[in-house]
Protein backbone atom coordinates (compact mmCIF):
# COMPACT_ATOMS: atom_id res chain seq x y z
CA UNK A 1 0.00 0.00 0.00
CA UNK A 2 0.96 3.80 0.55
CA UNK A 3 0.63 6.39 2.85
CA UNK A 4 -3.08 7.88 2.05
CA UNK A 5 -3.40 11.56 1.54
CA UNK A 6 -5.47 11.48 4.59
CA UNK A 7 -2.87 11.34 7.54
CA UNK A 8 -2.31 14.70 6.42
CA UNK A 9 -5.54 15.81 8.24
CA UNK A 10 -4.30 14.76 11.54
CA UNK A 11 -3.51 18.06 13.00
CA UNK A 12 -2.19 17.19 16.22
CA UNK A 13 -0.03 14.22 15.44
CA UNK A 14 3.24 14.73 17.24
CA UNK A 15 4.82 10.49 15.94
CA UNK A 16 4.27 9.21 13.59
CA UNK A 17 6.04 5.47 12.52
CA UNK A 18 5.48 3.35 9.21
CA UNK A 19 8.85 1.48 9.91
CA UNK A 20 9.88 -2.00 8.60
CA UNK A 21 6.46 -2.34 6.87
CA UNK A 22 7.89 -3.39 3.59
CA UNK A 23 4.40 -2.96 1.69
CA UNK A 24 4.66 0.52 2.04
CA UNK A 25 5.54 1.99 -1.14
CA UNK A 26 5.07 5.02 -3.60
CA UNK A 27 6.13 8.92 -2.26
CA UNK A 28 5.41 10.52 0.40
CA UNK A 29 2.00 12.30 0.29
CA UNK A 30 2.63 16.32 0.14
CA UNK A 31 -0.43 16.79 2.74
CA UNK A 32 2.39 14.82 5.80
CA UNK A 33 4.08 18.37 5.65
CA UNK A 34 1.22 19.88 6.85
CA UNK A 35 1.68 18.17 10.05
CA UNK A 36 3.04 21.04 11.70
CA UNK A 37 2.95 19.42 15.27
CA UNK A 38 4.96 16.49 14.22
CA UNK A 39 8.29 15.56 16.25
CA UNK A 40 9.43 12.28 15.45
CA UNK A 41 8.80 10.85 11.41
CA UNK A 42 9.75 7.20 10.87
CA UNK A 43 9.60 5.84 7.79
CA UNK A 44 12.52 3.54 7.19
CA UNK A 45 12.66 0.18 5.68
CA UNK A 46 10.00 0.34 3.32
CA UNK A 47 9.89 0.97 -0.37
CA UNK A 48 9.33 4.46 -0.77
CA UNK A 49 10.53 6.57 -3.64
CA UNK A 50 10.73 9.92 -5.23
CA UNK A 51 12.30 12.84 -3.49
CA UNK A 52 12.51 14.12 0.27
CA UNK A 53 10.51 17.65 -0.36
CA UNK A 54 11.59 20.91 0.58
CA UNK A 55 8.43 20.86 2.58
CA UNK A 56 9.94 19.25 5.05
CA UNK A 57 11.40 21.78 6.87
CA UNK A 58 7.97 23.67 7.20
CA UNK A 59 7.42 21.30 10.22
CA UNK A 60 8.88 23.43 12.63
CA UNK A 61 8.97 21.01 15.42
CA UNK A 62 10.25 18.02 13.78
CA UNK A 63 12.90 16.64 16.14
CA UNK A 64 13.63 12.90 14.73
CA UNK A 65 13.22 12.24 10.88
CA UNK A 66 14.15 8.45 9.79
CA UNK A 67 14.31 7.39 6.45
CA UNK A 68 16.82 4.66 5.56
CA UNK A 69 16.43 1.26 3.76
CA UNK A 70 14.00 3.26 1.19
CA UNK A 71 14.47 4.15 -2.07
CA UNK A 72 14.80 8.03 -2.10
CA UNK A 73 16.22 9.84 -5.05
CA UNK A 74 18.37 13.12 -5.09
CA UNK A 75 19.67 14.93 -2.10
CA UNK A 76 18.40 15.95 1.47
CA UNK A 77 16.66 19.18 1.16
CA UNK A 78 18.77 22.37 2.16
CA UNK A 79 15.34 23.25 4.66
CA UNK A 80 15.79 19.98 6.60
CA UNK A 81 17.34 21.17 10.03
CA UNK A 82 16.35 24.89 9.51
C-alpha cells in the first residue's frame, strides 16, 4: 500500500512510525508536511521513492526524521534542520 493523503488531516499528530512495513511503497503524500505538530517521522525500511521535499522543513517542530532502507532519489533538502 501507501501512505493515504489522509494522515495529512491529523492536526495534532506529534509520531508518527510506518517502519519495517515493507508494503509501504510510492512517495510521500505532500499533505504529511502539513503536520506542523509532528516531532518524530519514521519511515525507514520500506519501499518508498521519489524525493525528500523541501516541505519538510515547514514542520517546525520536527525533532527525529528516519528514512533509511527506502528508495529516495536526489539529495536531502537544504530546509531539513532549519
Amino acid at each position: 500500500g501507501t501512505i493515504p493523503s489522509s494522515v495529512g488531516l491529523a492536526n495534532d499528530l506529534v509520531y508518527l512510525s510506518i517502519s519495517n512495513q515493507e508494503s509501504i511503497s510510492g512517495t510521500i503524500p505532500e499533505s504529511l508536511y502539513n503536520l506542523r505538530e509532528l516531532q518524530s517521522l519514521f519511515i525507514s525500511n520500506n519501499a518508498v521513492t521519489g524525493t525528500l521535499s523541501n516541505r519538510i522543513g515547514e514542520i517546525d517542530q520536527l525533532e527525529e526524521l528516519s528514512i533509511y532502507g527506502n528508495d529516495f532519489t536526489g539529495t536531502l533538502p537544504a530546509t531539513l534542520g532549519t
